[in-house]
N, C-alpha and C. Protein backbone atom coordinates (compact mmCIF):
# COMPACT_ATOMS: atom_id res chain seq x y z
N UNK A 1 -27.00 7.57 -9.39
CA UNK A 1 -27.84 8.62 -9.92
C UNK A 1 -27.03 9.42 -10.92
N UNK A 2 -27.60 9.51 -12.05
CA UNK A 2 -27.10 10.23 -13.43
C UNK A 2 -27.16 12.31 -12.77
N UNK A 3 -26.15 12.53 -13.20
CA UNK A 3 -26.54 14.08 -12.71
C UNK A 3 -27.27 14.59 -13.95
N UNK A 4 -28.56 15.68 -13.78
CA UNK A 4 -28.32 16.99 -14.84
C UNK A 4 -27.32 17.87 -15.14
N UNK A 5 -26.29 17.88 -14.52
CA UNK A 5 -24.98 18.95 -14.84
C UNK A 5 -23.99 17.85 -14.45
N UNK A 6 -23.26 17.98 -15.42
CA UNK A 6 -21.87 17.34 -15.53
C UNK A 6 -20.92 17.64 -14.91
N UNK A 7 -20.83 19.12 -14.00
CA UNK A 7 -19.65 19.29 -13.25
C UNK A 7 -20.16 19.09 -12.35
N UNK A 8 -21.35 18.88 -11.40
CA UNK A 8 -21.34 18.43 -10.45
C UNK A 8 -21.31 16.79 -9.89
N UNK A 9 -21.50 16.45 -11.16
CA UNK A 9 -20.98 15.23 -10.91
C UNK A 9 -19.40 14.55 -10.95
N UNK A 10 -19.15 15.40 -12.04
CA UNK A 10 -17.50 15.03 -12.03
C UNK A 10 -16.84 15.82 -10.63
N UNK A 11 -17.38 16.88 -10.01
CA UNK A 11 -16.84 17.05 -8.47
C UNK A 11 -17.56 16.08 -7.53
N UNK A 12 -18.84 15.48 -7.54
CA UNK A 12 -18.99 14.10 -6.83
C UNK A 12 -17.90 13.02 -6.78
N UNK A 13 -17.63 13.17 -8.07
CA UNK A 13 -16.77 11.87 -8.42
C UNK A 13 -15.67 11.93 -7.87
N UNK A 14 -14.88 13.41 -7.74
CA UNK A 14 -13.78 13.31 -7.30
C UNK A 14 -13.74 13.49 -5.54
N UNK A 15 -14.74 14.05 -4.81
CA UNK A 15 -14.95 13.84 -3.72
C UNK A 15 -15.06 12.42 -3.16
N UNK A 16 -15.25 11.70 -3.84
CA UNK A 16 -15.70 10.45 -3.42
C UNK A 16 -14.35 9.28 -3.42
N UNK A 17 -13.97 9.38 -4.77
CA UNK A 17 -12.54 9.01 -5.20
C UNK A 17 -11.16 10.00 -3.26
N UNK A 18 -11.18 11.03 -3.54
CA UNK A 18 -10.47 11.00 -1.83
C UNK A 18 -11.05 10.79 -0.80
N UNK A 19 -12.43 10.59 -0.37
CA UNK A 19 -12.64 9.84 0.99
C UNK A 19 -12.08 8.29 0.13
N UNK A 20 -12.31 7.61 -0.42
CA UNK A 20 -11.83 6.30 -0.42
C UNK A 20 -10.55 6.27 -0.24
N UNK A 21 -9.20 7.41 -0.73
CA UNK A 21 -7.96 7.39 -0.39
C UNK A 21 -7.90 7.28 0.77
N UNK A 22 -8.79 7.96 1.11
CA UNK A 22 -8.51 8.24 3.24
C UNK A 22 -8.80 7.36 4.01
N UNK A 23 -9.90 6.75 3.58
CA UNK A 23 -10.50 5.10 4.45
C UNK A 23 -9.29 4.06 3.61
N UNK A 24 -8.56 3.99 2.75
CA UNK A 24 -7.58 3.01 2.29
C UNK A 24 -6.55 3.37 2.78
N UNK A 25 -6.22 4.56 3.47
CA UNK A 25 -5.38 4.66 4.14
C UNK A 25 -5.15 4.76 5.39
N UNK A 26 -6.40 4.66 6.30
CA UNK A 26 -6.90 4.58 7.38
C UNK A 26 -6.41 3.14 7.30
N UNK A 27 -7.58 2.09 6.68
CA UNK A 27 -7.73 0.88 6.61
C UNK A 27 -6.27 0.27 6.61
N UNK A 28 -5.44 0.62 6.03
CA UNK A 28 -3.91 0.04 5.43
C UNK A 28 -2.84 0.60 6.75
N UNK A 29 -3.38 0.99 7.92
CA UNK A 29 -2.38 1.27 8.43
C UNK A 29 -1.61 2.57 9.05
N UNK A 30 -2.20 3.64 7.73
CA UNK A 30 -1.25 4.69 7.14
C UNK A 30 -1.35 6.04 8.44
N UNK A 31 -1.89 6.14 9.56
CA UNK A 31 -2.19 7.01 10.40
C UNK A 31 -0.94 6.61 11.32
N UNK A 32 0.07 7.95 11.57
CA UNK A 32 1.49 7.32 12.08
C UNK A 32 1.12 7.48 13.75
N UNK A 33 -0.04 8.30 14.19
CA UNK A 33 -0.66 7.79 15.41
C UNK A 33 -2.09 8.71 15.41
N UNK A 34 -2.81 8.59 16.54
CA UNK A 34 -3.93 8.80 17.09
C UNK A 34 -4.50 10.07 16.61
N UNK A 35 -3.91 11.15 16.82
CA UNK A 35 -4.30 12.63 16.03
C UNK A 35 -4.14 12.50 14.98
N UNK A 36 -3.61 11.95 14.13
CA UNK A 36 -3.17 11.91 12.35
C UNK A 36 -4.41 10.99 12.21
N UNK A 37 -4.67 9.93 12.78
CA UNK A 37 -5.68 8.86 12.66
C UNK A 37 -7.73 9.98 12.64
N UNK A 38 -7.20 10.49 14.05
CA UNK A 38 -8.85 11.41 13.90
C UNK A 38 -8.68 12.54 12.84
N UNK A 39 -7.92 13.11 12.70
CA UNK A 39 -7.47 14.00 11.70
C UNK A 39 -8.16 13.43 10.08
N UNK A 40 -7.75 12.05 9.77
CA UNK A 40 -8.10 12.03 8.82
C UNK A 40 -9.73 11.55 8.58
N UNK A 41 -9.95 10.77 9.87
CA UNK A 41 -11.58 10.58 10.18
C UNK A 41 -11.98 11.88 10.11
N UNK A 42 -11.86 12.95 10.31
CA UNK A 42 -12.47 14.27 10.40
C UNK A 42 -12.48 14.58 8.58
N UNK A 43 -11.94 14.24 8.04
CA UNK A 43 -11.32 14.47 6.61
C UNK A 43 -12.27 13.74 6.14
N UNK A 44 -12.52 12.36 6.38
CA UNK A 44 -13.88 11.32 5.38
C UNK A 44 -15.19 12.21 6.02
N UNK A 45 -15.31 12.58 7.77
CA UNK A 45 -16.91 12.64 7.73
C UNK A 45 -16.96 14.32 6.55
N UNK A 46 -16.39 14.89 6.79
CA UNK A 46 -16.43 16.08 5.70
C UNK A 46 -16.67 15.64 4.29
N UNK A 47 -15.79 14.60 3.60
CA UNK A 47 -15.89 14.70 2.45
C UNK A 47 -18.05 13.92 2.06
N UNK A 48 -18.14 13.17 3.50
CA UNK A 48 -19.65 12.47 3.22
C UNK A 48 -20.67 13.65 3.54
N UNK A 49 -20.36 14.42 4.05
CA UNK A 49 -21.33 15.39 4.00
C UNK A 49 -21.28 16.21 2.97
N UNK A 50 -20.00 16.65 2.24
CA UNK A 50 -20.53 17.36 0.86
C UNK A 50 -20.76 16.48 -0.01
N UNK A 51 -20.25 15.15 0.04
CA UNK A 51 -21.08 14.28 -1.04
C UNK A 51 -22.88 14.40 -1.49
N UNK A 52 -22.91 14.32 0.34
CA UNK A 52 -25.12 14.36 0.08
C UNK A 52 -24.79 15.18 -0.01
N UNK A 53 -24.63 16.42 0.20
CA UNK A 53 -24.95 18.15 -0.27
C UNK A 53 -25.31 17.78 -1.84
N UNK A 54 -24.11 17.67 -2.03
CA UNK A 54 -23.97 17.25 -3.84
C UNK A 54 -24.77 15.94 -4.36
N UNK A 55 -25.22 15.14 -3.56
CA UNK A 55 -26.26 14.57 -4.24
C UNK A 55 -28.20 15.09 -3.56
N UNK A 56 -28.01 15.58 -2.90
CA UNK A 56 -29.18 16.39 -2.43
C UNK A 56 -29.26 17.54 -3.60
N UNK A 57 -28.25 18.03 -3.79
CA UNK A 57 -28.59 19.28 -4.88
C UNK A 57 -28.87 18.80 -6.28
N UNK A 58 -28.50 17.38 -6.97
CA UNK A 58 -28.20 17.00 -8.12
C UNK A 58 -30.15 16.44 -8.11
N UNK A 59 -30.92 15.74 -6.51
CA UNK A 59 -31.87 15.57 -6.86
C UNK A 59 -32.89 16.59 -7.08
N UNK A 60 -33.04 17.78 -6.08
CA UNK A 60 -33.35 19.06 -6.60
C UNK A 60 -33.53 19.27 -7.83
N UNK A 61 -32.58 19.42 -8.46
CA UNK A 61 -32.47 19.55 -10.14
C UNK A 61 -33.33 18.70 -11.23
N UNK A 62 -33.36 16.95 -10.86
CA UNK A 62 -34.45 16.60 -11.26
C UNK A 62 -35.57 16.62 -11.07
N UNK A 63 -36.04 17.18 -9.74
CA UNK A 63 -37.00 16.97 -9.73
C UNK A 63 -38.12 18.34 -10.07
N UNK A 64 -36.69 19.33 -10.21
CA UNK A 64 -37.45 20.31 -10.67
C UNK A 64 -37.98 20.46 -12.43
């Protein structure tokens, strides 16, 4: 989805760009144990919930 405002998309973009650091680093190993591991799972479900925020608000906008 194309945004109407350009900074909210370029902060989509970059929200999205670090949950993928965090699941590639999840994925790769990189959690040196169990609390660092939920720690950073706590870190992706956050970044997916302001993602829809930010794409919930970007549809708002068109459709207004």
């Amino acid at each position: 989805m194309s945004s109407p405002d350009p900074y909210l998309e370029l902060i989509r973009v970059k929200v999205r760009e670090y949950m993928h650091e965090c699941a590639d680093h999840l994925a790769g190993g990189g959690a040196k144990d169990f609390e660092e591991y939920k720690f950073i799972c706590g870190k992706v479900e956050a970044l997916a919930l302001v993602e829809r925020e930010i794409l919930d608000l970007t549809q708002k906008l068109v459709d207004e």
